[in-house]
Every structure is written in C-alpha cells, then in structure tokens.
Protein backbone atom coordinates (compact mmCIF):
# COMPACT_ATOMS: atom_id res chain seq x y z
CA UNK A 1 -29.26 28.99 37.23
CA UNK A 2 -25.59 30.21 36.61
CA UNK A 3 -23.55 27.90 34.82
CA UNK A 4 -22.06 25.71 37.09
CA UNK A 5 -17.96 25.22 37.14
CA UNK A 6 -16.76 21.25 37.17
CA UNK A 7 -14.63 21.01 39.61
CA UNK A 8 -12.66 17.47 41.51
CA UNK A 9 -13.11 16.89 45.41
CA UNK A 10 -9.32 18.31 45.81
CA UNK A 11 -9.97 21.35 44.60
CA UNK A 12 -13.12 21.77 47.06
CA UNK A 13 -10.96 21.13 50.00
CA UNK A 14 -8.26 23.29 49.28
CA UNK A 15 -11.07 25.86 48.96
CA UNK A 16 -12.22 24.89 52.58
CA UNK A 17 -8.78 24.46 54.13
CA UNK A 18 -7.67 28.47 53.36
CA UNK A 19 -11.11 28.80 54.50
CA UNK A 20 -10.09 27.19 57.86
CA UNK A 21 -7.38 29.27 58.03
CA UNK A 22 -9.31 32.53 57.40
CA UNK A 23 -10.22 32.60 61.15
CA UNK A 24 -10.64 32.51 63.80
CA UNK A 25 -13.53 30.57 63.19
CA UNK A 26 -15.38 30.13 59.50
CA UNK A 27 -19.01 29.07 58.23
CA UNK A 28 -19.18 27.13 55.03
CA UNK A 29 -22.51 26.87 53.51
CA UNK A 30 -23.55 24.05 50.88
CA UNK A 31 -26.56 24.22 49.51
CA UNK A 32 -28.46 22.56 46.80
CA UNK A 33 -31.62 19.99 45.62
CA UNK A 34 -32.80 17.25 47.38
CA UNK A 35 -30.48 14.24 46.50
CA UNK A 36 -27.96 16.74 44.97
CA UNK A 37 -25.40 15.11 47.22
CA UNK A 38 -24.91 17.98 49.96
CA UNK A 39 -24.15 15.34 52.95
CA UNK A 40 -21.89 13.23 50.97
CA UNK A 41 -19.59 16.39 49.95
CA UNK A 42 -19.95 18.38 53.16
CA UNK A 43 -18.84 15.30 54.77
CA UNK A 44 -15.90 14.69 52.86
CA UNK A 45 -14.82 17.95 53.28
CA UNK A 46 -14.78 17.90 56.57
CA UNK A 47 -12.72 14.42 57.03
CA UNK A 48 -10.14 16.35 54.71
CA UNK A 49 -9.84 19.22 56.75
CA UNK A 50 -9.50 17.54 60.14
CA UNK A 51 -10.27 17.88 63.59
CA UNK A 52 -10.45 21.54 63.54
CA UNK A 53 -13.59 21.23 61.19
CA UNK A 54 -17.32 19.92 62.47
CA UNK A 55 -20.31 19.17 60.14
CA UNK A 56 -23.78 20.94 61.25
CA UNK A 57 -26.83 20.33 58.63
CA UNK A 58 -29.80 22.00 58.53
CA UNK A 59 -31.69 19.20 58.67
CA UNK A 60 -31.16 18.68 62.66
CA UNK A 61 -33.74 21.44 62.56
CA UNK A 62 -36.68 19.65 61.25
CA UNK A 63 -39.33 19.99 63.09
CA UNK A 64 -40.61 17.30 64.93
CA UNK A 65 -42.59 14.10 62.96
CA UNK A 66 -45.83 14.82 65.88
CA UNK A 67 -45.79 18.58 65.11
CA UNK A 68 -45.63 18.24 61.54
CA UNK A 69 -48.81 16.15 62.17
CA UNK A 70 -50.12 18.82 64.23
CA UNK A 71 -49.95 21.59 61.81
CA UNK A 72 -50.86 19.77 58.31
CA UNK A 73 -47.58 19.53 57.11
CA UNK A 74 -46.32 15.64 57.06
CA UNK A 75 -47.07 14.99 53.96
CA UNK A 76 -44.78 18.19 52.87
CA UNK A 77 -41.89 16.84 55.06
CA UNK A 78 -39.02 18.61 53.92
CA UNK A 79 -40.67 21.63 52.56
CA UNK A 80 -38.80 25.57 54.18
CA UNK A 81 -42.15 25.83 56.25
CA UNK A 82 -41.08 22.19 58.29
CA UNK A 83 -38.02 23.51 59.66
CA UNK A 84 -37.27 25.47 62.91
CA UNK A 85 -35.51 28.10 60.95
CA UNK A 86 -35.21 30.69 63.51
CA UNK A 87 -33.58 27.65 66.01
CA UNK A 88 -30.70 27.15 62.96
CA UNK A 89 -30.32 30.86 62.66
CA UNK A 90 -29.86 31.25 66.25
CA UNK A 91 -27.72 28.40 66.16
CA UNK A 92 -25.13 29.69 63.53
CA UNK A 93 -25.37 32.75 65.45
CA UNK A 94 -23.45 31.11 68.25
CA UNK A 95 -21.06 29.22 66.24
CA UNK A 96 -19.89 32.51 64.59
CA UNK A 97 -19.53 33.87 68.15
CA UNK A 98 -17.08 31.10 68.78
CA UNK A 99 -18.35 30.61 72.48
CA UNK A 100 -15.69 29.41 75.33
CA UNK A 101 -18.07 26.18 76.11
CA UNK A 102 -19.07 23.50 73.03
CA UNK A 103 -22.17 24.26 71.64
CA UNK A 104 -24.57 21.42 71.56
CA UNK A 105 -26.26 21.29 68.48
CA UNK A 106 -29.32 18.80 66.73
CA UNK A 107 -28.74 15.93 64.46
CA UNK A 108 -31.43 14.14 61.81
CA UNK A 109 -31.81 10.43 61.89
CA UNK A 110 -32.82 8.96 58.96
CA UNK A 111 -33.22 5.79 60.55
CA UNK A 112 -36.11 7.39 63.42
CA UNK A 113 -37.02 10.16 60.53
CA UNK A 114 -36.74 12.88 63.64
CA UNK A 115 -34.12 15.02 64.92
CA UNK A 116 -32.27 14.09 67.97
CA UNK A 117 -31.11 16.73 70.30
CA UNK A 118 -27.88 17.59 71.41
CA UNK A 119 -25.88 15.10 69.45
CA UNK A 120 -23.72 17.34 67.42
CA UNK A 121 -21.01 19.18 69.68
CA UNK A 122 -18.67 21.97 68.18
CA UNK A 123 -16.13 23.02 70.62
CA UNK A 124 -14.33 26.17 70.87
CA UNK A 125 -11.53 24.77 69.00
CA UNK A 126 -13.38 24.60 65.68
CA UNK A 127 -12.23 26.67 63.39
CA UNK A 128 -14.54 25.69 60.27
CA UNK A 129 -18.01 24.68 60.81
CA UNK A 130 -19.75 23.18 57.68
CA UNK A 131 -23.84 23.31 57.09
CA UNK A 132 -25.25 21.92 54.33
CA UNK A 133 -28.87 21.93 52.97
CA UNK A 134 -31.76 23.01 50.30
CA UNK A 135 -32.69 26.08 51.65
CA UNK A 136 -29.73 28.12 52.66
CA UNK A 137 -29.64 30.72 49.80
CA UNK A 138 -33.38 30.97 50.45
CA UNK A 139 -34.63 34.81 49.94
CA UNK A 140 -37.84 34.69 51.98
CA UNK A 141 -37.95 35.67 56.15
CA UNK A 142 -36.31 34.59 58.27
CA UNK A 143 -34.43 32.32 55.90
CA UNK A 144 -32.74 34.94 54.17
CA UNK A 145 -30.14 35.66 57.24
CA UNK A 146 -28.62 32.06 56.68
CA UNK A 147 -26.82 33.76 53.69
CA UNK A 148 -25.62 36.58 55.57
CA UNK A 149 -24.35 33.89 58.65
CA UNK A 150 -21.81 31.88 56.00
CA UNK A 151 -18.98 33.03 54.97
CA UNK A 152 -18.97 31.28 51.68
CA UNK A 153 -21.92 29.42 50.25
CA UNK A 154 -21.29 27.07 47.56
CA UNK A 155 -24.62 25.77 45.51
CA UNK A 156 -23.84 21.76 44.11
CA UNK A 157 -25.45 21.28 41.25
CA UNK A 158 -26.16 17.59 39.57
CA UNK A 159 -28.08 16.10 36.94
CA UNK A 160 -31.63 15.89 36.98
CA UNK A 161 -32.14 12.59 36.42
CA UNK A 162 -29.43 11.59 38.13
CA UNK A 163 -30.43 13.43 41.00
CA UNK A 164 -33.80 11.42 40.73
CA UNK A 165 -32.33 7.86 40.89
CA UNK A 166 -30.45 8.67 44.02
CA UNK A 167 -33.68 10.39 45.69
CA UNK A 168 -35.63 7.35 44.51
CA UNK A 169 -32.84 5.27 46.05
CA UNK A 170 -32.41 6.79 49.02
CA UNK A 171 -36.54 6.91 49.90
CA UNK A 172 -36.60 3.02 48.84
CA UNK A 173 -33.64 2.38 51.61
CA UNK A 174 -35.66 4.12 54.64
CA UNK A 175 -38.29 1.73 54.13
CA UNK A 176 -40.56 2.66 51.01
CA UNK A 177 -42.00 0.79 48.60
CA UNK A 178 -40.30 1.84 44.61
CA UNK A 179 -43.76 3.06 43.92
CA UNK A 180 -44.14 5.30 47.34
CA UNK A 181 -40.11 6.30 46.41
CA UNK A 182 -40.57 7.49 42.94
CA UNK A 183 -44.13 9.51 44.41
CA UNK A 184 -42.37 11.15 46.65
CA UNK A 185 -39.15 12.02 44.64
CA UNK A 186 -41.57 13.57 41.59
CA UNK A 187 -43.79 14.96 44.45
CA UNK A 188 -42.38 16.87 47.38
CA UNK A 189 -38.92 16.62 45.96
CA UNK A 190 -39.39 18.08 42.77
CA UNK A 191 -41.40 21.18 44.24
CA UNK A 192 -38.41 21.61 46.60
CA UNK A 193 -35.88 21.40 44.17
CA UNK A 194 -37.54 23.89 41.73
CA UNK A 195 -37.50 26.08 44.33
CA UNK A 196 -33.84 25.89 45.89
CA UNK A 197 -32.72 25.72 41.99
CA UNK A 198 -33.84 29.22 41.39
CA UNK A 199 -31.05 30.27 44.83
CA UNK A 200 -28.40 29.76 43.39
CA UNK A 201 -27.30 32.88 41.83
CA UNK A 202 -27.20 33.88 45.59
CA UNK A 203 -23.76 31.65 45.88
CA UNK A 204 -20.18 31.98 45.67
CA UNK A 205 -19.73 28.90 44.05
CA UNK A 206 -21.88 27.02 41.52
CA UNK A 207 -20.81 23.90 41.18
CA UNK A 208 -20.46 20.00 39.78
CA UNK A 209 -18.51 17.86 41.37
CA UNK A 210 -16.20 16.23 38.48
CA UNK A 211 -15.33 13.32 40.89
CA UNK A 212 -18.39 10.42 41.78
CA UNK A 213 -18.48 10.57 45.47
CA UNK A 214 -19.44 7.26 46.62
C-alpha cells in the first residue's frame, strides 16, 4: 500500500468543497476496509459541504438477504460477488449525467440487513455526490469502471487492530454474540480487507484521518 498522508477532517473538506465547485456536478469516491470508517467520513463531509452535496454508498447495492441465499453466498455477505455492481455503475452513470428529474437511488439498513429502494434522492441541484465503499478501486469487471465514474477517489486507511475493534463492535451492535462478532470480523472481513488493501495505489489520495471521528 502507498504510504498514507495524515491528514485533519478540515483539510478533507476543503478538498471536497473546490471539488464542489469543480462542476457542474462532481463524484467523490472513498474507499477503503471494512470498519476503516468510510460512512463516518463520507458523512461528515457531506454535512460540511451543504445542501448542494448528497451521500450515495455502495452498499445500497447489496444484493438482496433471499438471493444471497439463493446463490450460496450469505455466509460471504459483503464479499464484490454480493453486490449488484452493474446497478451502482449504472447508477453513477446517471448522477454524472446530472439528469433534470432527482434520481432515486438505494439505501442499506443495518437495522433490516437489506437494501431499501428508492430512499436516497439526489436532485438536479447536487453538485457533489459522495460514494463510499470497499470495492471502488477494484480492478476486476465490471468493477473496474467505478474508478473511471469518480472524479477523485480517496483510499482511508486505519490501523489494523483498530480497525478490528470497531468491526467487532459494530457486528456485536446488530445483534451478534462477541464470539459470532470477532468470527466474522477475522473471517469475511479480513478476506475483504486484504483484498481492497491491495487498491489502493489506484487512488488519489491515501489517507489517515489525524482527527478521531466519533
């Protein structure tokens, strides 16, 4: 991995405000390991910026908990192969078009553990839209157009076993026993995180936050 640059919250936003400004409308990746802190940062950014900026994450494109049943793959939840991948593509397609209408886009709730459809909107006004997840510096089809969609990608990097407690966390407070969290962090997790690690030389930006989000 390329060394990554410490750098505070302000610094990020200024980044994504002349960004913003770039227009007329702007796609800021952030990618990264499970439990890296992706969400926390991409929404922060986006409460800095403003109104003019909307948060869309990858993972509203997970497919389905009954289809990942269907093909083999629930016990891999979270793995590139258990998203709809050509569905995000298509979707920052649009948002770089910068359509007259909103576009309607999908959100993941970690409370159902499914993706709900048509709760994110992103109207025309938008000028920065900000996606976040592990896979979008991927370099395997059809992943590898998500790098060509962004305009900048950033790649947050954290601690390893820092980056374990808050997976660990995180699995215990969606219902999982501290034995079934820590499995799953050191299982799934880990494979996923070896793999997104090995993106980010495809970034912009490598870096760690120097400020501790909350």
């Amino acid at each position: 991995m390329p060394a990554a640059r410490s750098l505070p919250l302000d610094d990020l936003v200024v980044r994504a405000r002349a960004l913003a400004g770039d227009g007329p409308r702007q796609l800021l990746g952030i990618a990264g390991a499970p439990g890296a802190g992706k969400s926390t940062l991409a929404r922060r950014i986006v409460a800095e910026v403003g109104p003019v900026a909307r948060l869309v994450p990858m993972d509203g494109f997970h497919l389905a908990g009954s289809a990942l049943t269907r093909l083999g793959r629930a016990a891999r939840k979270g793995a590139p192969d258990t998203f709809d991948v050509n569905g995000y593509v298509s979707a920052l397609r649009r948002l770089r078009l910068r359509e007259s209408t909103s576009v309607w886009l999908p959100e993941f709730r970690r409370d159902l553990e499914e993706p709900v459809a048509g709760a994110i909107e992103v109207p025309p006004e938008v000028r920065l839209v900000v996606t976040e997840g592990n896979y979008l510096l991927l370099r395997a089809d059809p992943w590898e157009e998500v790098r060509s969609l962004v305009h900048q990608a950033w790649f947050l990097d954290l601690d390893a076993d820092e980056r374990l407690r808050r997976l660990t966390a995180r699995h215990e407070a969606y219902g999982k026993s501290p034995e079934q969290a820590r499995a799953w962090a050191l299982g799934s997790d880990e494979e996923n995180a070896r793999l997104v690690a090995g993106t980010a030389g495809h970034a912009d930006l490598v870096v760690r936050l120097a400020d501790r989000l909350p």
